[in-house]
Every structure is written in structure tokens, then in C-alpha cells.
N, C-alpha and C. Protein backbone atom coordinates (compact mmCIF):
# COMPACT_ATOMS: atom_id res chain seq x y z
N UNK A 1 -1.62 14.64 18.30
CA UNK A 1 -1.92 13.23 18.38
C UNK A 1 -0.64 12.43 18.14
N UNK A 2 -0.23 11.62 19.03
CA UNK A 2 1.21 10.65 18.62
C UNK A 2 0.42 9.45 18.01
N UNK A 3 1.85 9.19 17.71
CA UNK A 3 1.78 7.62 16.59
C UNK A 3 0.38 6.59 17.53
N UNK A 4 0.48 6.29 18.67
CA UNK A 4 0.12 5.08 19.45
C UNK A 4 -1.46 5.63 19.62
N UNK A 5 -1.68 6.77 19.48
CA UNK A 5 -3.19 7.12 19.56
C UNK A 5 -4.16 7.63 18.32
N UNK A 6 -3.19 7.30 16.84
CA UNK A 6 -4.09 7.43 15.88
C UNK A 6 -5.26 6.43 15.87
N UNK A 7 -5.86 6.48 15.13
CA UNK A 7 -6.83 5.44 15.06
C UNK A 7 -6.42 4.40 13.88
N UNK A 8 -6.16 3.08 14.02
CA UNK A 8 -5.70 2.05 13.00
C UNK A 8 -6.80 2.02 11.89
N UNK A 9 -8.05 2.64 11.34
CA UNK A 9 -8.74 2.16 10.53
C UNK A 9 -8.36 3.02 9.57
N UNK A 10 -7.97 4.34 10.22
CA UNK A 10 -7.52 5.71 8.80
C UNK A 10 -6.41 4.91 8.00
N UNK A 11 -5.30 4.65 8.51
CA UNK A 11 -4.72 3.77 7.64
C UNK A 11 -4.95 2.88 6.65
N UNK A 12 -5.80 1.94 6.67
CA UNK A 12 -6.62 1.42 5.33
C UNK A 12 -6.55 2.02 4.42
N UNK A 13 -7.29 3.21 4.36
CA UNK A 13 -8.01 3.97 3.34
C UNK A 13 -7.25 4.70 2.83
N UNK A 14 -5.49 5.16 3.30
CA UNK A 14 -4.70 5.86 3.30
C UNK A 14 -4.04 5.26 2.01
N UNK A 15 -3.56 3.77 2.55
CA UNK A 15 -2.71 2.73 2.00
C UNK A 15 -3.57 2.10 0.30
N UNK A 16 -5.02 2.87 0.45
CA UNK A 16 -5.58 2.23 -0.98
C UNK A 16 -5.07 3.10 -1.97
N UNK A 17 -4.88 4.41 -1.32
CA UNK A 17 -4.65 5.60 -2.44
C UNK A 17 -3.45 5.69 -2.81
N UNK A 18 -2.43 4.54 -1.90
CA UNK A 18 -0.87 4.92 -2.61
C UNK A 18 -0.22 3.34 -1.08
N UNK A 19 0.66 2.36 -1.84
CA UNK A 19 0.67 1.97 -0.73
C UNK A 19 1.94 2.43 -0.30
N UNK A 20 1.89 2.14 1.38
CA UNK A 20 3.31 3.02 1.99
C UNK A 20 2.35 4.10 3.00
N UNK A 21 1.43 4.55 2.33
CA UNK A 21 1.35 5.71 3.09
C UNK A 21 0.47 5.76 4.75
N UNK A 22 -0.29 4.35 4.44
CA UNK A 22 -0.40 3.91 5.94
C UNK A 22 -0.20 3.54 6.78
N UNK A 23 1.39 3.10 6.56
CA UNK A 23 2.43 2.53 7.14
C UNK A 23 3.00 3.95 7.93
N UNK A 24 3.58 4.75 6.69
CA UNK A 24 3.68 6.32 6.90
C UNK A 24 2.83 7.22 8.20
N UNK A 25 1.57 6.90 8.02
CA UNK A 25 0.07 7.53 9.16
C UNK A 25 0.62 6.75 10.40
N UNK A 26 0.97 6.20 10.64
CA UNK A 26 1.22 5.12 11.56
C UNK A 26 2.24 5.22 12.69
N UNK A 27 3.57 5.89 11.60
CA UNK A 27 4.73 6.12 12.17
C UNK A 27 5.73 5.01 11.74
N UNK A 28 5.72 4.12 10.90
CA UNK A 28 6.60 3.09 10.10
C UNK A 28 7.31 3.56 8.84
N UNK A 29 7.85 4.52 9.37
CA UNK A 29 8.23 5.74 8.00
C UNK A 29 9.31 4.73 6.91
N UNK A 30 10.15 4.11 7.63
CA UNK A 30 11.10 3.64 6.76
C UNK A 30 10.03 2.44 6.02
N UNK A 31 9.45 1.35 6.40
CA UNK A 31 8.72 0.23 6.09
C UNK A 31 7.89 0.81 5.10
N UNK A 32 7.14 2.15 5.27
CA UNK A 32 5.93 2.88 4.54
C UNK A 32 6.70 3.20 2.92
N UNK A 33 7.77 3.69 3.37
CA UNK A 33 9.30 4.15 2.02
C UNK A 33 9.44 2.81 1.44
N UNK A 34 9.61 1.49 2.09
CA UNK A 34 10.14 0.39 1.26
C UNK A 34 8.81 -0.22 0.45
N UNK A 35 7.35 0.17 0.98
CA UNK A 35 6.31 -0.60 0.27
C UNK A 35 5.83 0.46 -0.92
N UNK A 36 5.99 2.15 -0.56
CA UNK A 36 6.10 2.76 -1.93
C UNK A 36 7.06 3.19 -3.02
N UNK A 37 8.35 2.14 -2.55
CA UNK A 37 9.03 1.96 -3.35
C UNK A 37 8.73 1.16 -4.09
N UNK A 38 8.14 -0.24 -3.49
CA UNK A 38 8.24 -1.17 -4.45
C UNK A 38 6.78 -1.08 -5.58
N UNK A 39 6.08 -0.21 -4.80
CA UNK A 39 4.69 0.28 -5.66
C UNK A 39 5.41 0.65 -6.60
N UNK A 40 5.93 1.83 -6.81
CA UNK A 40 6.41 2.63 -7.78
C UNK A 40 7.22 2.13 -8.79
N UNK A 41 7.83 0.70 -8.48
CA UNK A 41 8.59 -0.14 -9.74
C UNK A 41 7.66 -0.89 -10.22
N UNK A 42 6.56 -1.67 -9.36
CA UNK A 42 5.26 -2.46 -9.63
C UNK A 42 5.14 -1.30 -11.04
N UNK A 43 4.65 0.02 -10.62
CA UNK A 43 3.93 0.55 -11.62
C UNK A 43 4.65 0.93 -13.05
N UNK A 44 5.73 1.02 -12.31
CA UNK A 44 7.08 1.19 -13.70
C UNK A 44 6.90 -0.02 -14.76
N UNK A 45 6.89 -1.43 -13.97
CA UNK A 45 6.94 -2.60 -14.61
C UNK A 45 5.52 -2.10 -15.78
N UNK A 46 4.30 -2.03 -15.12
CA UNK A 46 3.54 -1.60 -15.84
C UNK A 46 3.20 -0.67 -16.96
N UNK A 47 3.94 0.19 -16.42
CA UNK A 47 4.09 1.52 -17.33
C UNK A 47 4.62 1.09 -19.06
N UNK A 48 6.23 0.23 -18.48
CA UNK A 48 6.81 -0.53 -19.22
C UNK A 48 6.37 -1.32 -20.41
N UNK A 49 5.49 -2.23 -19.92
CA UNK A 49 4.79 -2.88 -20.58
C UNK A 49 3.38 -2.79 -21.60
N UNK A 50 3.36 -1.44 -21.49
CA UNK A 50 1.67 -0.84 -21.89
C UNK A 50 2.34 0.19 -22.46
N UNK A 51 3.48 1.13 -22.53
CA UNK A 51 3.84 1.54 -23.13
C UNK A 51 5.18 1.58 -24.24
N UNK A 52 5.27 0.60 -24.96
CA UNK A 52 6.09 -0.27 -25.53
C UNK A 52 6.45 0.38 -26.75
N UNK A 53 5.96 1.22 -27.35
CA UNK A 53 5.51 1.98 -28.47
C UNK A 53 5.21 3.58 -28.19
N UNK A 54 5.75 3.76 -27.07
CA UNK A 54 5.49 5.40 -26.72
C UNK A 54 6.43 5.93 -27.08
N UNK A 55 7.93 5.64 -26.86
CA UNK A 55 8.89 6.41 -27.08
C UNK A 55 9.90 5.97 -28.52
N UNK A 56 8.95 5.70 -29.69
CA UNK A 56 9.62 5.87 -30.82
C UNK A 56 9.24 7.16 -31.30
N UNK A 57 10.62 7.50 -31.58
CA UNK A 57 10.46 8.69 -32.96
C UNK A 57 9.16 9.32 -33.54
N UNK A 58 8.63 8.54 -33.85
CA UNK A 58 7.77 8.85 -34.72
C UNK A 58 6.10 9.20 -33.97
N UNK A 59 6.22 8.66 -32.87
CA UNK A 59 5.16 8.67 -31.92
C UNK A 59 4.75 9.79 -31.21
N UNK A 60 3.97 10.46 -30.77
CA UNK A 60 3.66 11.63 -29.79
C UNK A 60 3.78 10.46 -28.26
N UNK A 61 4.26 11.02 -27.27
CA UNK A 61 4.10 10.38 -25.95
C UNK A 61 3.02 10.57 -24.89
N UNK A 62 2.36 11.49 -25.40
CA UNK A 62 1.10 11.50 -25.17
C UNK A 62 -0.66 10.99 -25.13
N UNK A 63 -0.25 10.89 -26.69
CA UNK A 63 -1.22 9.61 -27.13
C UNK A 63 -0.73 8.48 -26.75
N UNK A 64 0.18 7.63 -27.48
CA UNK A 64 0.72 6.90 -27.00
C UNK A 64 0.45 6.30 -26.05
N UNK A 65 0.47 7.30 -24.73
CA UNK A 65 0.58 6.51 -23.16
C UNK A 65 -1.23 6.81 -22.92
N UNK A 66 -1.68 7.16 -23.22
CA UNK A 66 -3.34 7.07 -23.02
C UNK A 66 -3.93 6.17 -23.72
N UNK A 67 -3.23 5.37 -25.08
CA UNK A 67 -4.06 4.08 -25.49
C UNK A 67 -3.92 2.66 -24.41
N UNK A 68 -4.85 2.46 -24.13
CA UNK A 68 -4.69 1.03 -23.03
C UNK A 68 -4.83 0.29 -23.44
N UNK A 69 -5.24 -0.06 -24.86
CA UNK A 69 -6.07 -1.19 -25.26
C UNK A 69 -4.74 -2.36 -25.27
N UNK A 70 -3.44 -2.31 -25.41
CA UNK A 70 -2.25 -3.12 -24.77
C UNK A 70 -2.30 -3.50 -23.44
N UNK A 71 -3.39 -3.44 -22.34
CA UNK A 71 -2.99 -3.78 -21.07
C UNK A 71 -3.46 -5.14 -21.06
N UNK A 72 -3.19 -5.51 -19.96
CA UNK A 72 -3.09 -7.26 -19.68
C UNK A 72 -3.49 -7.14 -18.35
N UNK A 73 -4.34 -8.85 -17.82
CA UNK A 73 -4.42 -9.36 -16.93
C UNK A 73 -2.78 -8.91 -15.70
N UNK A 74 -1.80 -9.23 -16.61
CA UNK A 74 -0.01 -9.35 -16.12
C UNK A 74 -0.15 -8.02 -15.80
N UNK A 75 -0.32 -7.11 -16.66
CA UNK A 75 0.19 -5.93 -16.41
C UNK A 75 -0.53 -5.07 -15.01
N UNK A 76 -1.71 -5.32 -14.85
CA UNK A 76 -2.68 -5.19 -13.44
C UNK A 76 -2.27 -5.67 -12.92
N UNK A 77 -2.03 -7.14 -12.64
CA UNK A 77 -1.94 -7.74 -11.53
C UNK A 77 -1.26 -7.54 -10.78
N UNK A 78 0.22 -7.09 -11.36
CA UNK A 78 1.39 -7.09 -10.17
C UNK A 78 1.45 -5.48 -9.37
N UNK A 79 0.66 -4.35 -9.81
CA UNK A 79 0.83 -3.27 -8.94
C UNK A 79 -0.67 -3.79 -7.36
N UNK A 80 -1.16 -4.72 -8.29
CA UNK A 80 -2.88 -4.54 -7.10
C UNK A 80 -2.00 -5.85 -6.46
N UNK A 81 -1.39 -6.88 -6.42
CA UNK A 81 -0.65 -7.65 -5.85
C UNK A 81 0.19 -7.34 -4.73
N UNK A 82 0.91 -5.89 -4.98
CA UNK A 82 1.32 -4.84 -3.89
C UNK A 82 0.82 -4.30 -3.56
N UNK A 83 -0.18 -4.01 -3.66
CA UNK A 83 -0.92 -3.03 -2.38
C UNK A 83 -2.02 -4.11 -2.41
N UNK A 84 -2.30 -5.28 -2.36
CA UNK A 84 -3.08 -6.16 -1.42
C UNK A 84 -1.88 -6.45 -0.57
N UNK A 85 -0.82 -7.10 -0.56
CA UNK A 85 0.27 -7.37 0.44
C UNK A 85 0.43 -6.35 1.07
N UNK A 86 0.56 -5.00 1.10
CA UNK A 86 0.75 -3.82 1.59
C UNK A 86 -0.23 -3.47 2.52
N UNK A 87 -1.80 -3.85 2.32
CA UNK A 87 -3.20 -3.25 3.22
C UNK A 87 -2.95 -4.74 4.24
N UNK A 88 -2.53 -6.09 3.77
CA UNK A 88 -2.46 -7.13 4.81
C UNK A 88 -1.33 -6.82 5.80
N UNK A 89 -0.42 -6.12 5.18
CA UNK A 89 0.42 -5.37 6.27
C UNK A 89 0.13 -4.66 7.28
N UNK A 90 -0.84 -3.83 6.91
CA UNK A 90 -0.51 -2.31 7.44
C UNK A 90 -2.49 -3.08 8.84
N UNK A 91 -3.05 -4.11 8.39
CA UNK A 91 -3.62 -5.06 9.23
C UNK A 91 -3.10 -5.61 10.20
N UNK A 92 -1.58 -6.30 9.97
CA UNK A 92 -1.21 -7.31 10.97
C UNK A 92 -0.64 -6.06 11.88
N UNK A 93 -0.20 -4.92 11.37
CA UNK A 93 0.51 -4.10 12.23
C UNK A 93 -0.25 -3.64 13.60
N UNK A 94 -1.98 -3.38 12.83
CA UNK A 94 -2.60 -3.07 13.89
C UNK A 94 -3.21 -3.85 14.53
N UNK A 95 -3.21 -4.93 13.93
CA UNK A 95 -3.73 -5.87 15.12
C UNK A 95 -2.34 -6.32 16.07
N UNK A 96 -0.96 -6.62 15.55
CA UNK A 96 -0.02 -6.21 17.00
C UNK A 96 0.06 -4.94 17.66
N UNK A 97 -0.55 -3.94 17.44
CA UNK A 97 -0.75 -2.19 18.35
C UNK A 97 -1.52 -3.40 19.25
N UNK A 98 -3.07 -3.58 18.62
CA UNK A 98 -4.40 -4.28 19.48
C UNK A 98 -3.97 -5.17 20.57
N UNK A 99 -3.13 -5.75 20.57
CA UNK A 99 -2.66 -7.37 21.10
C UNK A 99 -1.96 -6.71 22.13
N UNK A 100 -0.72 -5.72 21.83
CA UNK A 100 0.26 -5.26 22.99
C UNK A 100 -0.80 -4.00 23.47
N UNK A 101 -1.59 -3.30 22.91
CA UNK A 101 -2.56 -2.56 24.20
C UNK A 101 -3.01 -3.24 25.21
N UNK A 102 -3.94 -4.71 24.90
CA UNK A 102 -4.59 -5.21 25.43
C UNK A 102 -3.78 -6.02 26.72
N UNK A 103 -2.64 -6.47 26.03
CA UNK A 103 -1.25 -7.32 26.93
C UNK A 103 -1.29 -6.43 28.28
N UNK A 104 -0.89 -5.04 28.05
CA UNK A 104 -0.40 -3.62 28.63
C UNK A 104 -1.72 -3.35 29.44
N UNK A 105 -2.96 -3.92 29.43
CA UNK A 105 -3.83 -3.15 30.43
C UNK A 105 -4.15 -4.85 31.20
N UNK A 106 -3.69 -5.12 32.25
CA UNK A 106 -4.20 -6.25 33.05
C UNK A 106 -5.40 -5.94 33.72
N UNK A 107 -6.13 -5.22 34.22
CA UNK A 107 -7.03 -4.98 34.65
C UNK A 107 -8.00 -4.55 33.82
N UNK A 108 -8.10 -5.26 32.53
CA UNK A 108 -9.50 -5.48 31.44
C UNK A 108 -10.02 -6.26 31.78
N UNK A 109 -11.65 -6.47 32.13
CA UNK A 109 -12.49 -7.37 32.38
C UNK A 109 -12.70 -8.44 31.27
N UNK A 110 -12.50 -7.97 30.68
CA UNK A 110 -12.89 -8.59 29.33
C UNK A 110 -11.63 -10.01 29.13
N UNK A 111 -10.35 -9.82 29.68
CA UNK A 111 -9.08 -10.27 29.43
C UNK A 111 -9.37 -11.70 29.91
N UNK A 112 -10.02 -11.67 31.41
CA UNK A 112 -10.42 -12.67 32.26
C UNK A 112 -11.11 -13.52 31.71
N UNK A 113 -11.94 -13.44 30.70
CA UNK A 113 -13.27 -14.04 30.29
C UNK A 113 -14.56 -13.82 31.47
N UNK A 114 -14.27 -12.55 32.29
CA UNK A 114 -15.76 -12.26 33.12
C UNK A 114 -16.45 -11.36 32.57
């Protein structure tokens, strides 16, 4: 199956579980790399912030990073902030596939309004 004949909806569901990677399904390998890059600092930022108290001395890093009760509105928001921008992406992409298929077949009935 090439890039131009996957089906655009697998992507969605791809891009919820990690974003980048439906960009990736797609064939936008470099674009798919720059949106799970920036996931992966999103989540760092997070990590960061919720675990503030993991890496003293005196701490196990284990426990530590499994208490959540430190998370925040802030601290959610900005990884689900990237991968909502990321699934509106990996949307507009296929609706320009949709637009230049449709451009590319002149003899659609449908194109005419008959």
C-alpha cells in the first residue's frame, strides 16, 4: 500500500496514542519527528513539574514519580494542547490529500453539481 492510498481516518487514532505518528502513517516522516518531538518536551515540561521532589537524596524515584497528587490544570494542559494541534494537523493534511484527489479527477459527477 503507498502513502496516497492509505486510508486518512487510521491516522487519527494513530496520532491519539503518540502525536507524530499519524503524520508518520501518512508519509510526513520529518513533520511526524517535529510534532513528537515537541510532544516529548510537552511531556518533559510535565514530568518536570510533578516531579519536583523525585530526585532528592533522600527520596526513592519511584515513589516519588507515581504520587500525582502535585499535578495541575498547567501541567495537563500543555501535552493535550499538542496533540489537539497535532490531530488538527494531521485533519487539514487530509482534507488537502481530499481536495487535490478530487481537483485530479475532472470527470466526477459530483464536481459539476449534477
Amino acid at each position: 500500500m503507498t502513502d496516497r492510498t492509505r486510508p486518512t481516518w487510521l491516522a487519527y487514532p494513530l496520532t491519539a496514542l503518540g502525536a507524530g505518528i499519524g503524520h508518520c502513517y501518512l508519509g510526513e516522516w520529518k513533520r511526524g519527528a517535529m510534532w513528537f518531538a515537541l510532544y516529548v518536551l510537552a511531556l518533559g515540561f510535565l514530568s518536570a513539574r510533578t516531579l519536583t521532589g523525585a530526585f532528592e537524596p533522600g527520596q526513592p524515584f519511584v515513589v516519588s514519580a507515581l504520587q500525582l497528587e502535585s499535578v495541575n490544570y498547567v501541567d495537563v494542559a500543555v501535552p493535550l494542547a499538542v496533540l489537539l494541534v497535532c490531530l488538527l494537523d494531521v485533519y487539514l493534511i487530509g482534507l488537502t490529500e481530499r481536495t487535490a484527489t478530487a481537483a485530479a479527477r475532472p470527470d466526477d459527477p459530483h464536481r459539476n453539481g449534477s
